[in-house]
N, C-alpha and C. Protein backbone atom coordinates (compact mmCIF):
# COMPACT_ATOMS: atom_id res chain seq x y z
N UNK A 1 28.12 79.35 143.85
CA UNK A 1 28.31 80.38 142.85
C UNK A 1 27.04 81.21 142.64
N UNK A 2 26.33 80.60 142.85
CA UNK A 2 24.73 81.58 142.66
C UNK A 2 24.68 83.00 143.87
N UNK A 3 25.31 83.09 145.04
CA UNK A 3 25.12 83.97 145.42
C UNK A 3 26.26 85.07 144.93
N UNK A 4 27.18 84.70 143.85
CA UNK A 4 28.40 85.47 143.00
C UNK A 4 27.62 86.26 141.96
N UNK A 5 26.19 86.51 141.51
CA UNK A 5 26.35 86.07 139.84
C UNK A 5 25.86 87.66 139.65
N UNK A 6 25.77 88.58 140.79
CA UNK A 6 25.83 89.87 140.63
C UNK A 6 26.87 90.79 140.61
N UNK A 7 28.05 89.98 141.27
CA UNK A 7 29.21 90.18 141.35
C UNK A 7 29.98 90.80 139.77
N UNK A 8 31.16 91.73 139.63
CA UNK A 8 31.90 91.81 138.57
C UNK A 8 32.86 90.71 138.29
N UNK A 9 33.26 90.55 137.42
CA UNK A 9 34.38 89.69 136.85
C UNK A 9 35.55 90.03 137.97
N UNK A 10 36.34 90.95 137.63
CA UNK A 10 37.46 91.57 138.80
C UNK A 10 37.10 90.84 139.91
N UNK A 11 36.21 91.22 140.78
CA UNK A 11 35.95 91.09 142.21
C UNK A 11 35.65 89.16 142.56
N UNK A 12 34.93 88.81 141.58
CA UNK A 12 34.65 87.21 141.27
C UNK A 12 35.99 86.52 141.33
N UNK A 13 36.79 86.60 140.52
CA UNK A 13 38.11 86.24 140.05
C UNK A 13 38.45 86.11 141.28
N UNK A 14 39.13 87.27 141.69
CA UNK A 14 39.84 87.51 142.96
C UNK A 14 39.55 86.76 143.89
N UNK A 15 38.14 86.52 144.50
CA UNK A 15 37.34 86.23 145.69
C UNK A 15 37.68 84.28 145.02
N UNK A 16 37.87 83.91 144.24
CA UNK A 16 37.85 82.62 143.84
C UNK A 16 39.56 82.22 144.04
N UNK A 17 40.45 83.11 143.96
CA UNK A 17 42.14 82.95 144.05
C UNK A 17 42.02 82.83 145.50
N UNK A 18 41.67 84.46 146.16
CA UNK A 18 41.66 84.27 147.95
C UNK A 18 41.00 83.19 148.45
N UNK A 19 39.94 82.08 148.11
CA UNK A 19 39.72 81.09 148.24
C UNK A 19 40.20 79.90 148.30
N UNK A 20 41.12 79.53 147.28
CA UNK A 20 42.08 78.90 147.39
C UNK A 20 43.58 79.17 148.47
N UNK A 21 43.83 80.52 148.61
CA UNK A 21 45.19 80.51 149.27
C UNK A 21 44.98 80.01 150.74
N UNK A 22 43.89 79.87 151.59
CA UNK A 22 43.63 78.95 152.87
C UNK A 22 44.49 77.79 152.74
N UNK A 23 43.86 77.07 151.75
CA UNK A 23 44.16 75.33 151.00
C UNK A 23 45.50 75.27 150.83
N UNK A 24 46.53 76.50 150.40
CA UNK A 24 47.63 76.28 150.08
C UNK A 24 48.90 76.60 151.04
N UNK A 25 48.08 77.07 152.64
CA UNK A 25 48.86 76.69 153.46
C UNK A 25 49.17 75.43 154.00
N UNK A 26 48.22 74.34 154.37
CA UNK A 26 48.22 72.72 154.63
C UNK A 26 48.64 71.98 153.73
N UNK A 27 48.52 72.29 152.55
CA UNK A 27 48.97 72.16 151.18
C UNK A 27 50.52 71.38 151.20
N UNK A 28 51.15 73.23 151.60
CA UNK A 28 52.60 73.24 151.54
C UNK A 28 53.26 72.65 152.68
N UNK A 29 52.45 72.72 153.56
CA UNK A 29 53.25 72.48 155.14
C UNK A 29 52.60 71.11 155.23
N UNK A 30 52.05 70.21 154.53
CA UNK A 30 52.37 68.42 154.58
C UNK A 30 53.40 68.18 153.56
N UNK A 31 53.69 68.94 152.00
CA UNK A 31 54.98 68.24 151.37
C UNK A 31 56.07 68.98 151.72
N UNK A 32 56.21 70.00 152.62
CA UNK A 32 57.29 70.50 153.30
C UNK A 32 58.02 69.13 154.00
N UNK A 33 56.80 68.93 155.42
CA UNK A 33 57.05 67.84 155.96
C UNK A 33 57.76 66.57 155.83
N UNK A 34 57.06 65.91 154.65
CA UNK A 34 57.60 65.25 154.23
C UNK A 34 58.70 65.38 153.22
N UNK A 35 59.20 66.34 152.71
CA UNK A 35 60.03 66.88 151.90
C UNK A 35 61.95 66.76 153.10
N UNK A 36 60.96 67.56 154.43
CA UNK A 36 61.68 67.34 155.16
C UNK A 36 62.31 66.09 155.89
N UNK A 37 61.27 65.30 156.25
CA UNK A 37 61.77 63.91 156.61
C UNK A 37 62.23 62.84 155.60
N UNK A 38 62.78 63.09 154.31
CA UNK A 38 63.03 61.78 154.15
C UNK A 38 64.32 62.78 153.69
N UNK A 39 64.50 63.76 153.80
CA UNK A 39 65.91 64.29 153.50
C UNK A 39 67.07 63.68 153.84
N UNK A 40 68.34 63.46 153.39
CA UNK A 40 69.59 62.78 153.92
C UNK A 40 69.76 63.55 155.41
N UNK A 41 69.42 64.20 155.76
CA UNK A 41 69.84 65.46 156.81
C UNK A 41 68.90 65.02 158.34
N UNK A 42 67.61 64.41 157.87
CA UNK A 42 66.97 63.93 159.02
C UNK A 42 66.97 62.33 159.33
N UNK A 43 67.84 61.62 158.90
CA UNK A 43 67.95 60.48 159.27
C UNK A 43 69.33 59.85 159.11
N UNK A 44 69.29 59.18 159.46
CA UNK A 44 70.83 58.12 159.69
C UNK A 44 71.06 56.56 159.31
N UNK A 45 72.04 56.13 158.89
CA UNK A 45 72.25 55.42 158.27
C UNK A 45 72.92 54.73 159.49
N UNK A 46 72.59 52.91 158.83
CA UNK A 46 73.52 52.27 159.89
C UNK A 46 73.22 50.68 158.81
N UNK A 47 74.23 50.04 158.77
CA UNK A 47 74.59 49.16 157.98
C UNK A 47 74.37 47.58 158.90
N UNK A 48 74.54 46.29 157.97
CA UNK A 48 74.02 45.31 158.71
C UNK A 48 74.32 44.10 157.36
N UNK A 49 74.19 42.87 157.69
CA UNK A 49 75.05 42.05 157.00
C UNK A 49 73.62 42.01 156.03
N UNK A 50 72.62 42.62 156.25
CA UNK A 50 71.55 42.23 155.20
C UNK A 50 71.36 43.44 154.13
N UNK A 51 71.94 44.81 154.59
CA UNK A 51 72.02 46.04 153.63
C UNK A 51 71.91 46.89 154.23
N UNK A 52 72.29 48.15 153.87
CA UNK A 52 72.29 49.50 153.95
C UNK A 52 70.58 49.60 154.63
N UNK A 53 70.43 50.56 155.88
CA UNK A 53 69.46 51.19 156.55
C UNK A 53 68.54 52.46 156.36
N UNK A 54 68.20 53.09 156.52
CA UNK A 54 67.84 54.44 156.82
C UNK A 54 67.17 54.40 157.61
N UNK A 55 66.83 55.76 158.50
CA UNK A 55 65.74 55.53 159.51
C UNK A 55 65.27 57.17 159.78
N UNK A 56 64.19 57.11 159.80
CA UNK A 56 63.82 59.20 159.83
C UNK A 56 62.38 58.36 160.72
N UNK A 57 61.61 59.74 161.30
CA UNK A 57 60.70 59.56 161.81
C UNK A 57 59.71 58.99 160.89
N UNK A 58 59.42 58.81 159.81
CA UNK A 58 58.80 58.16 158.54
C UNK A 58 58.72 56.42 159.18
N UNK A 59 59.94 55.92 159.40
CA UNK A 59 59.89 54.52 159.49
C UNK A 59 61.53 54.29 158.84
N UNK A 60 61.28 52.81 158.74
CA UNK A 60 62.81 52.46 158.55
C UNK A 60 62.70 51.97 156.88
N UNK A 61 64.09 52.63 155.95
CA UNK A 61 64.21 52.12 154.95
C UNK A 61 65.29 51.71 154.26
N UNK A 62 65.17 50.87 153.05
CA UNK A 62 65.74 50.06 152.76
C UNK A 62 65.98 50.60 151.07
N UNK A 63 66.88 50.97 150.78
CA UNK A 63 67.84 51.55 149.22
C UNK A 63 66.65 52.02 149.10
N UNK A 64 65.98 53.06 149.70
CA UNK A 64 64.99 54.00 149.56
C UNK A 64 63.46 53.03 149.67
N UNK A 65 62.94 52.20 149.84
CA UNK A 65 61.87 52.07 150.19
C UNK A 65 61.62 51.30 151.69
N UNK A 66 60.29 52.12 151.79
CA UNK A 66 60.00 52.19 153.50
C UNK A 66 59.59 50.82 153.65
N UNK A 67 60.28 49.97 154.32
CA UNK A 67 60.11 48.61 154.56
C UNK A 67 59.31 48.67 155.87
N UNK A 68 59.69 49.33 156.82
CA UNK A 68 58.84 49.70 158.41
C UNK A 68 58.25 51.11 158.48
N UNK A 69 56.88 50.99 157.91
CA UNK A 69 56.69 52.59 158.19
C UNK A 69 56.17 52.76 159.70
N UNK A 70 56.29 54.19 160.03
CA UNK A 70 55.89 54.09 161.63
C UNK A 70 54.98 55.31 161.49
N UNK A 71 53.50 54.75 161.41
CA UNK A 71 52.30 55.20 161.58
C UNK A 71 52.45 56.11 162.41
N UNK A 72 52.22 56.92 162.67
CA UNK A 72 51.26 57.85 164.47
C UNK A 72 50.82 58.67 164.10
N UNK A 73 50.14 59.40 165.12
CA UNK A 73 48.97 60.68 165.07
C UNK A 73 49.74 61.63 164.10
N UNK A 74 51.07 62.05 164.19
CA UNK A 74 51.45 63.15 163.03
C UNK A 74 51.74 62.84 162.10
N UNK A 75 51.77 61.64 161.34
CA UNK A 75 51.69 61.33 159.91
C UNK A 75 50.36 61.38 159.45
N UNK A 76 48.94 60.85 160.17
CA UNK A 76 47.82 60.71 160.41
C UNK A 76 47.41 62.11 160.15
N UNK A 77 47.96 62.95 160.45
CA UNK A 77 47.45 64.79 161.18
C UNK A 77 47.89 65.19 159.37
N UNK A 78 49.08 64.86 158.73
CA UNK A 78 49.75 65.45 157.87
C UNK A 78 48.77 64.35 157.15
N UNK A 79 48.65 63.71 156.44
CA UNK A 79 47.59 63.18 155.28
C UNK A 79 46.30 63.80 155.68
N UNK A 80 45.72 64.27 156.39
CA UNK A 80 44.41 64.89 156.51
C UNK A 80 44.45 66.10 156.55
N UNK A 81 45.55 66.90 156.60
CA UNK A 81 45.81 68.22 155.97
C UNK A 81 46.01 68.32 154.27
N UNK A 82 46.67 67.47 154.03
CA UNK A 82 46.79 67.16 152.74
C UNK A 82 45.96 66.49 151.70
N UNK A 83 44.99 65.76 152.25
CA UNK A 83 43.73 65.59 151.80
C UNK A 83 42.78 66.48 151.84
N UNK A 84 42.99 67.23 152.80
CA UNK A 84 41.69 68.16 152.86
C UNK A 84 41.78 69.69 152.38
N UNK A 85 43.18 69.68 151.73
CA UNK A 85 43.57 70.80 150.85
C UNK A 85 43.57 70.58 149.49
N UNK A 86 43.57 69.43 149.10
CA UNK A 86 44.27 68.76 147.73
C UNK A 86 43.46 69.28 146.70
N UNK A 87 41.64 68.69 146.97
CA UNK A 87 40.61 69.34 146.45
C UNK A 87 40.17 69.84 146.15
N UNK A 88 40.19 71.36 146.64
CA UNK A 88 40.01 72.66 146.58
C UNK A 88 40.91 73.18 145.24
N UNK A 89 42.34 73.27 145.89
CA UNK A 89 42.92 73.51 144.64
C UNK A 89 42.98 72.65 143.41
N UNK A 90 43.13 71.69 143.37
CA UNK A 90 42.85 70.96 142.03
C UNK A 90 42.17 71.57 141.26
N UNK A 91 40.79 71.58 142.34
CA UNK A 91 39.51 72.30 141.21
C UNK A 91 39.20 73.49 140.36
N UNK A 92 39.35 74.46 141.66
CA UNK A 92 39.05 76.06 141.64
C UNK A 92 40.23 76.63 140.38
N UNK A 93 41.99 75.93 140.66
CA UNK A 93 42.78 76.80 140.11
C UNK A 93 42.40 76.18 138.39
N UNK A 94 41.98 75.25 137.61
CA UNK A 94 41.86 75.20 136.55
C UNK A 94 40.47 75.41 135.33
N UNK A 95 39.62 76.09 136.95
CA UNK A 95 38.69 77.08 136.67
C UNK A 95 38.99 78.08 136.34
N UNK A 96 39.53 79.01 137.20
CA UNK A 96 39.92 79.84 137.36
C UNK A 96 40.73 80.38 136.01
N UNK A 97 41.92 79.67 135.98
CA UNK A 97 42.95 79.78 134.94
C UNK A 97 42.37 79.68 133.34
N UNK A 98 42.02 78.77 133.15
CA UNK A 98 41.29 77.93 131.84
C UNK A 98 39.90 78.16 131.18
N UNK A 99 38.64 79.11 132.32
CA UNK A 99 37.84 79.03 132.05
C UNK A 99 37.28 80.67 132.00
N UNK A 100 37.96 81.37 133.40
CA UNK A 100 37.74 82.48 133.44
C UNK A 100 38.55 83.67 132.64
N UNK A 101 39.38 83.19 132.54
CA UNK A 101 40.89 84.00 131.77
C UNK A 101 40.43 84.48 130.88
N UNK A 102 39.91 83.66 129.66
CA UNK A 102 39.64 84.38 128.62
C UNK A 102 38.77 85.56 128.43
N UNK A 103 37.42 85.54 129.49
CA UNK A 103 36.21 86.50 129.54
C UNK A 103 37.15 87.80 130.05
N UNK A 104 38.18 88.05 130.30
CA UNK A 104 38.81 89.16 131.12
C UNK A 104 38.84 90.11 129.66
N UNK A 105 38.30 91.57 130.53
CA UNK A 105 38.13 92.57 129.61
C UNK A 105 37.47 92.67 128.53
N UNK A 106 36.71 91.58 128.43
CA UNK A 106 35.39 91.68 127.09
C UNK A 106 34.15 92.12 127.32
N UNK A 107 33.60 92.74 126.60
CA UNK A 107 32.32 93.67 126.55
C UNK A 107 31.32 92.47 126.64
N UNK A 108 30.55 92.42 127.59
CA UNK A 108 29.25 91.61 127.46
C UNK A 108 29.54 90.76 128.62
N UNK A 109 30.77 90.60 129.16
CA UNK A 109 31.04 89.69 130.27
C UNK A 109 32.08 90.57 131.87
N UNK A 110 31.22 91.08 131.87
CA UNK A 110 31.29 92.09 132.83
C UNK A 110 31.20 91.49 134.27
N UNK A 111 30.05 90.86 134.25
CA UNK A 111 29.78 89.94 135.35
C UNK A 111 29.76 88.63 135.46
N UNK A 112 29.71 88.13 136.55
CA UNK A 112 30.39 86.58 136.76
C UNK A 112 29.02 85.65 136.32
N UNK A 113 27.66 85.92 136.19
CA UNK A 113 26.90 85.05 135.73
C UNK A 113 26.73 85.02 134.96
N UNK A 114 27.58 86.08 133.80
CA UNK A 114 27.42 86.61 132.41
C UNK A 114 28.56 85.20 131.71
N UNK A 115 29.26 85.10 132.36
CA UNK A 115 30.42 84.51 132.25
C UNK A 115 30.67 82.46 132.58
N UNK A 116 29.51 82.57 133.62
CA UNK A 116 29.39 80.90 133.87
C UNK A 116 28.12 80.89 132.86
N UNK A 117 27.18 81.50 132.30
CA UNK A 117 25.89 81.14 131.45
C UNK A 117 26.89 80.86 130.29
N UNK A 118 28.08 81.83 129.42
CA UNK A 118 28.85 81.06 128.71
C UNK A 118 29.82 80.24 128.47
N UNK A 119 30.22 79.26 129.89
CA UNK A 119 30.82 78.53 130.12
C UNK A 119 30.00 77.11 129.60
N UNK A 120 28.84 77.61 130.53
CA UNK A 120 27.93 76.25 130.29
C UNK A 120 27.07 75.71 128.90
N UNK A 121 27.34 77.34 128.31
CA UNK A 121 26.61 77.45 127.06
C UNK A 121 27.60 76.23 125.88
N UNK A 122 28.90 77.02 126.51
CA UNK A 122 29.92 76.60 125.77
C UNK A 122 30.52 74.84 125.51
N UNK A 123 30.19 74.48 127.12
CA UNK A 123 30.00 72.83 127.51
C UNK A 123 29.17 72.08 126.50
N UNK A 124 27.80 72.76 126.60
CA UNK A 124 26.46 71.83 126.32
C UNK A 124 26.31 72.01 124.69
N UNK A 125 26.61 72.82 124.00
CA UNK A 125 26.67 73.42 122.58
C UNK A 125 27.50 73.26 121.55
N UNK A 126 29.15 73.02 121.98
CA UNK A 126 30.10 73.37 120.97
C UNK A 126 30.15 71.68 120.50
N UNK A 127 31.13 71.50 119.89
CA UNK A 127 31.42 70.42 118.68
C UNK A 127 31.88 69.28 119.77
N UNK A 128 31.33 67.73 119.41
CA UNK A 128 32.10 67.00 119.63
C UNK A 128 33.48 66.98 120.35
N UNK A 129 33.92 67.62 119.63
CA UNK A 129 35.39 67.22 120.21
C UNK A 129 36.27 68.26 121.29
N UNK A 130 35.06 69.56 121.28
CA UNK A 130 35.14 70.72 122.48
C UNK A 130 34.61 69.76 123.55
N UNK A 131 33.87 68.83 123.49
CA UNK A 131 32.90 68.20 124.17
C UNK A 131 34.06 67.51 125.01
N UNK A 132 34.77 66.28 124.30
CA UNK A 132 35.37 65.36 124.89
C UNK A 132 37.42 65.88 125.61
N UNK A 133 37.41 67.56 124.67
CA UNK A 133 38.40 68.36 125.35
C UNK A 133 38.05 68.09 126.90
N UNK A 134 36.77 68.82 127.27
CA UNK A 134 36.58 68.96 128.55
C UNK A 134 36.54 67.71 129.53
N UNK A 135 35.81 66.75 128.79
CA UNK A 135 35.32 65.58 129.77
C UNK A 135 36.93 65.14 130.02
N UNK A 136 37.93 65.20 129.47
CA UNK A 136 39.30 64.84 129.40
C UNK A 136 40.01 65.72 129.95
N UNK A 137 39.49 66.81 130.58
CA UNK A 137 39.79 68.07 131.12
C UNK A 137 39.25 67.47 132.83
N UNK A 138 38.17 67.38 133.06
CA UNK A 138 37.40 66.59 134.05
C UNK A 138 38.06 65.26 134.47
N UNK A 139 37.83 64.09 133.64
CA UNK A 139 38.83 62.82 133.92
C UNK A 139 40.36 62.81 134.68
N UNK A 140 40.93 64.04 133.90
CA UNK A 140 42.53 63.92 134.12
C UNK A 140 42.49 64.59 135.35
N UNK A 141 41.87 65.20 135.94
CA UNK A 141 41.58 66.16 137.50
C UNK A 141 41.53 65.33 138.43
N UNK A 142 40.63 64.95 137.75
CA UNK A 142 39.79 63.63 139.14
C UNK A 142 41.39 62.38 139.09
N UNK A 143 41.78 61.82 138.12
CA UNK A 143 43.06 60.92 138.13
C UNK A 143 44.00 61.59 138.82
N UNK A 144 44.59 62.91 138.31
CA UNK A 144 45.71 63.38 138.65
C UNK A 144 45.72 63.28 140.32
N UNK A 145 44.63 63.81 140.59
CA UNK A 145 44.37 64.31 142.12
C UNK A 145 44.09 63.08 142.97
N UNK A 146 43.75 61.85 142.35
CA UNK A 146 43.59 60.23 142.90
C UNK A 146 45.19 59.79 142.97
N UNK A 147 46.01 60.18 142.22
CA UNK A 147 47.31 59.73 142.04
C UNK A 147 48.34 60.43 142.93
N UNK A 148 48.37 61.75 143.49
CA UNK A 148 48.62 62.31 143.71
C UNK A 148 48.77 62.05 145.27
N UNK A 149 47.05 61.43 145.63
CA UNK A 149 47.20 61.62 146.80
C UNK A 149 47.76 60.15 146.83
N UNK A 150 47.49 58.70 146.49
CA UNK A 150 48.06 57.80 146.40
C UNK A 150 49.47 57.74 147.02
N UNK A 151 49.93 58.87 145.95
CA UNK A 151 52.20 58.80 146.24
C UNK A 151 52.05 59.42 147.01
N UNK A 152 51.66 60.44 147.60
CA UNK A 152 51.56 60.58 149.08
C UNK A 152 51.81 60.32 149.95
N UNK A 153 50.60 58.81 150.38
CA UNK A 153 50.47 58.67 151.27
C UNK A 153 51.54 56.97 151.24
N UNK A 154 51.67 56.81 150.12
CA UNK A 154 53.10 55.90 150.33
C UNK A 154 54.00 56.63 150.48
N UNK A 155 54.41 58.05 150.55
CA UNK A 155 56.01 58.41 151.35
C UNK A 155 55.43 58.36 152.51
N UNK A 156 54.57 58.75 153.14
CA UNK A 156 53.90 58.87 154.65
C UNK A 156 54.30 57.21 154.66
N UNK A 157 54.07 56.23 154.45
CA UNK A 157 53.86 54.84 154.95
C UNK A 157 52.19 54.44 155.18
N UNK A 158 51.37 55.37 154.83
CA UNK A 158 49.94 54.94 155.34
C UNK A 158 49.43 53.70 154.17
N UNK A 159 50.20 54.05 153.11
CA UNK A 159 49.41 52.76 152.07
C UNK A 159 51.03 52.43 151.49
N UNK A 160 50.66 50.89 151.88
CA UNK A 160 52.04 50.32 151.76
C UNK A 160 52.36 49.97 150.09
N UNK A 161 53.41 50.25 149.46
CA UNK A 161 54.00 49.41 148.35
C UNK A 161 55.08 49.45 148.24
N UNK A 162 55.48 48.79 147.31
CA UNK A 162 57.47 49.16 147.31
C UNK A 162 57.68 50.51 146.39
N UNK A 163 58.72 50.53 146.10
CA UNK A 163 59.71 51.60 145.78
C UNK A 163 59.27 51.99 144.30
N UNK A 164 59.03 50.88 143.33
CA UNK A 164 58.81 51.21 141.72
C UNK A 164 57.46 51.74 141.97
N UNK A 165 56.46 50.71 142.09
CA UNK A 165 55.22 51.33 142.48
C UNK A 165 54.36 52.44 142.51
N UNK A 166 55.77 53.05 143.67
CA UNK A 166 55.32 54.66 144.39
C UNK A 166 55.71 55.62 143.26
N UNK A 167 57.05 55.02 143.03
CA UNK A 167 57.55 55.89 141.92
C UNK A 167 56.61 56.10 140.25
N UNK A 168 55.91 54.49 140.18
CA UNK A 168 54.83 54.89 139.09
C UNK A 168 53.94 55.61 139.32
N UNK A 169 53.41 55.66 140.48
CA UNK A 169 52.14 56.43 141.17
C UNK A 169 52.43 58.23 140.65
N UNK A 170 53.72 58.17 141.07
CA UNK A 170 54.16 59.56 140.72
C UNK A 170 54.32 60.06 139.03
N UNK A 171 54.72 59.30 139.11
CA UNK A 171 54.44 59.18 136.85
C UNK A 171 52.86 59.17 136.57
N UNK A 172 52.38 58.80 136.93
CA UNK A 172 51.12 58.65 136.83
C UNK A 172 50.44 60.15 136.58
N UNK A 173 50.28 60.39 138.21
CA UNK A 173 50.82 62.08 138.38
C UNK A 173 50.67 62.86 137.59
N UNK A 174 52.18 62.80 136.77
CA UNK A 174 53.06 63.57 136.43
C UNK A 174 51.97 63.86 134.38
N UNK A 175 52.03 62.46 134.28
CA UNK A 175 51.84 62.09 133.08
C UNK A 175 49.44 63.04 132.67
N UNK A 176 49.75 62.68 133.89
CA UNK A 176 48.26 62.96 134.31
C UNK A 176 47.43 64.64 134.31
N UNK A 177 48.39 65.56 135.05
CA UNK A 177 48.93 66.52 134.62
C UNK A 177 48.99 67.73 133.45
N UNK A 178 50.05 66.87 133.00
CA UNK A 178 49.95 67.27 131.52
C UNK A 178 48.95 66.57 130.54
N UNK A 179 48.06 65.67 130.83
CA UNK A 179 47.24 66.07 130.05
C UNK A 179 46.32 67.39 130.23
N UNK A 180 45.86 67.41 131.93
CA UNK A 180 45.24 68.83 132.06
C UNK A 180 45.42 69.68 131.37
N UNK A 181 46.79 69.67 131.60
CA UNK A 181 47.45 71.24 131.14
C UNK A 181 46.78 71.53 129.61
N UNK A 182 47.00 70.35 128.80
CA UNK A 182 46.98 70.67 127.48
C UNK A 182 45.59 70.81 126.70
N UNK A 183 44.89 70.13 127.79
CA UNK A 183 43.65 69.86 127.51
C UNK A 183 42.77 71.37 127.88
N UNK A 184 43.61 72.24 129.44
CA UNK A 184 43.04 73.13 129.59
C UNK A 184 43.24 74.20 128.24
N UNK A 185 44.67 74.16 128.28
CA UNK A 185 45.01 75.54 126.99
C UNK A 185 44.03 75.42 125.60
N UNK A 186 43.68 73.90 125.26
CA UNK A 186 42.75 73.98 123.84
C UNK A 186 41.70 74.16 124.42
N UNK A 187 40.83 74.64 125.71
CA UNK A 187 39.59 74.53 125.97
C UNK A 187 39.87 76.38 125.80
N UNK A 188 40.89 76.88 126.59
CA UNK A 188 41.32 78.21 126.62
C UNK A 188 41.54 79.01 125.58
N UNK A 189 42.00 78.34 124.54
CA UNK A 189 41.98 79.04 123.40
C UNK A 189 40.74 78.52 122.42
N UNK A 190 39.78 77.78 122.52
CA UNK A 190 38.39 77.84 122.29
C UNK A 190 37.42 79.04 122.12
N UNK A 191 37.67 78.86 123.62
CA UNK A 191 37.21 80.38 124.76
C UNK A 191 37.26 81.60 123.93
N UNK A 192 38.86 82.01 123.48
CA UNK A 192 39.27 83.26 123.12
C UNK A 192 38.75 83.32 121.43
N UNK A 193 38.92 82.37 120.81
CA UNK A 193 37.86 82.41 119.31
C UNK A 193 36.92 83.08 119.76
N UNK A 194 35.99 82.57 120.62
CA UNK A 194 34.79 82.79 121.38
C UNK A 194 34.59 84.32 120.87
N UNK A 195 35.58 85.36 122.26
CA UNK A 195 35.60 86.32 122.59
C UNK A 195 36.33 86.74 121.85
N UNK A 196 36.67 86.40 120.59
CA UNK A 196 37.47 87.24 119.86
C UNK A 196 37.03 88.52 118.80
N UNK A 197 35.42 88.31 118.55
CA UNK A 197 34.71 88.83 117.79
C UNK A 197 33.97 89.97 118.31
N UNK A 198 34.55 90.05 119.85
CA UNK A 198 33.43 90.83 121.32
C UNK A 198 34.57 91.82 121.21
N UNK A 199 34.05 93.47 121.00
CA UNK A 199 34.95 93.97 121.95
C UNK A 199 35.71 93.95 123.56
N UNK A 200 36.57 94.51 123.13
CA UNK A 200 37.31 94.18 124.63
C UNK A 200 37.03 95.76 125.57
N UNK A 201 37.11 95.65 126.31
CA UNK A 201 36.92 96.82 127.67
C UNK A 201 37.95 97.86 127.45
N UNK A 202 37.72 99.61 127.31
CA UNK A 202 38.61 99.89 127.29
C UNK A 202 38.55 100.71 128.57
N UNK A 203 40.01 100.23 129.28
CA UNK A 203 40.15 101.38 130.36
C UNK A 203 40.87 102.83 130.31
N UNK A 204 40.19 103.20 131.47
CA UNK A 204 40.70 104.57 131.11
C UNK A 204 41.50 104.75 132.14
N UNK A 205 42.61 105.83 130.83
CA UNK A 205 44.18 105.79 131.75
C UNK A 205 44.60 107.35 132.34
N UNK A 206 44.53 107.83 133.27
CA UNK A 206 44.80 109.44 133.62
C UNK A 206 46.48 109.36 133.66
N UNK A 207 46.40 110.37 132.74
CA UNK A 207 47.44 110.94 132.14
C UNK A 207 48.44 111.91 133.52
């Protein structure tokens, strides 16, 4: 970010979204993948005096959990696309959203180092409990995105558990999440108290 901090707000912003959309092609095209293979449509069923089957290139399963997963290079290829996208966005988009949003169109924050000096100002300074908003803002990122990849890589078969498990992993997730979320909007509307006392930018409109 230090070579940004001459940069405008507009142009900063932007250059931080186009940053992320790389990440959100590997992104989509590993839970495509797998979206795709465990579909009723890519596998087949075949019955047996011990229970109901399934079988997709995933591995073989059993009333939905993968009892035989079948490892190889393209499940291998698809978790390391998906790991190596996961990160990026996690991070950048609840920057982006939560931190930068509010400075948009206010007088005094014109530029992007104008704008992280009161981010950090805002971190190291405000009350207690702005304090532990964030660190809970931070925590739930780092969980969500540990959990995330977890259920993952149990539909892949790379980390084995049964069926409830995976499914908590995904609650986990889910539950994980929304704390972000909520945690981002009170850090976001912090922010806008902030800038509420700043004029805002006025543009000019040709008539």
């Amino acid at each position: 970010m230090f070579v940004w901090r001459d940069l405008d707000m507009k142009t900063a912003s932007k250059r931080l979204r186009i940053m992320v959309m790389p990440f959100a092609v590997p992104f989509l095209t590993a839970v495509i993948f797998v979206a795709y293979q465990i579909s009723p449509g890519q596998s087949f069923n075949f019955f047996t005096r011990y229970g109901v089957f399934t079988y997709s290139s995933l591995g073989l399963r059993c009333f939905g959990e993968l009892v035989f997963p079948m490892i190889n290079s393209t499940t291998l290829f698809v978790a390391l696309l998906f790991i190596s996208s996961l990160i990026p966005i996690i991070i950048v988009t609840p920057f982006t959203d939560f931190f930068i949003r509010p400075f948009k169109d206010v007088t005094g924050f014109e530029s992007f180092e104008k704008v992280c000096e009161a981010i950090k100002s805002f971190i190291a300074q405000r009350s207690k409990r702005e304090k532990l908003l964030f660190a809970a803002l931070t925590l739930t990122i780092i969980l969500a995105c540990l959990f995330l990849l977890l259920w993952f890589l149990s539909l892949l078969g790379i980390l084995t558990v049964n069926f409830r498990f995976s499914t908590f992993l995904g609650l986990l997730f889910v539950s994980n999440y929304l704390v972000v979320l909520y945690s981002g909007f009170r850090i976001e509307r912090a922010l806008k108290k902030i800038c509420g006392n700043c004029p805002k930018i006025v543009k000019n409109r040709s008539v």
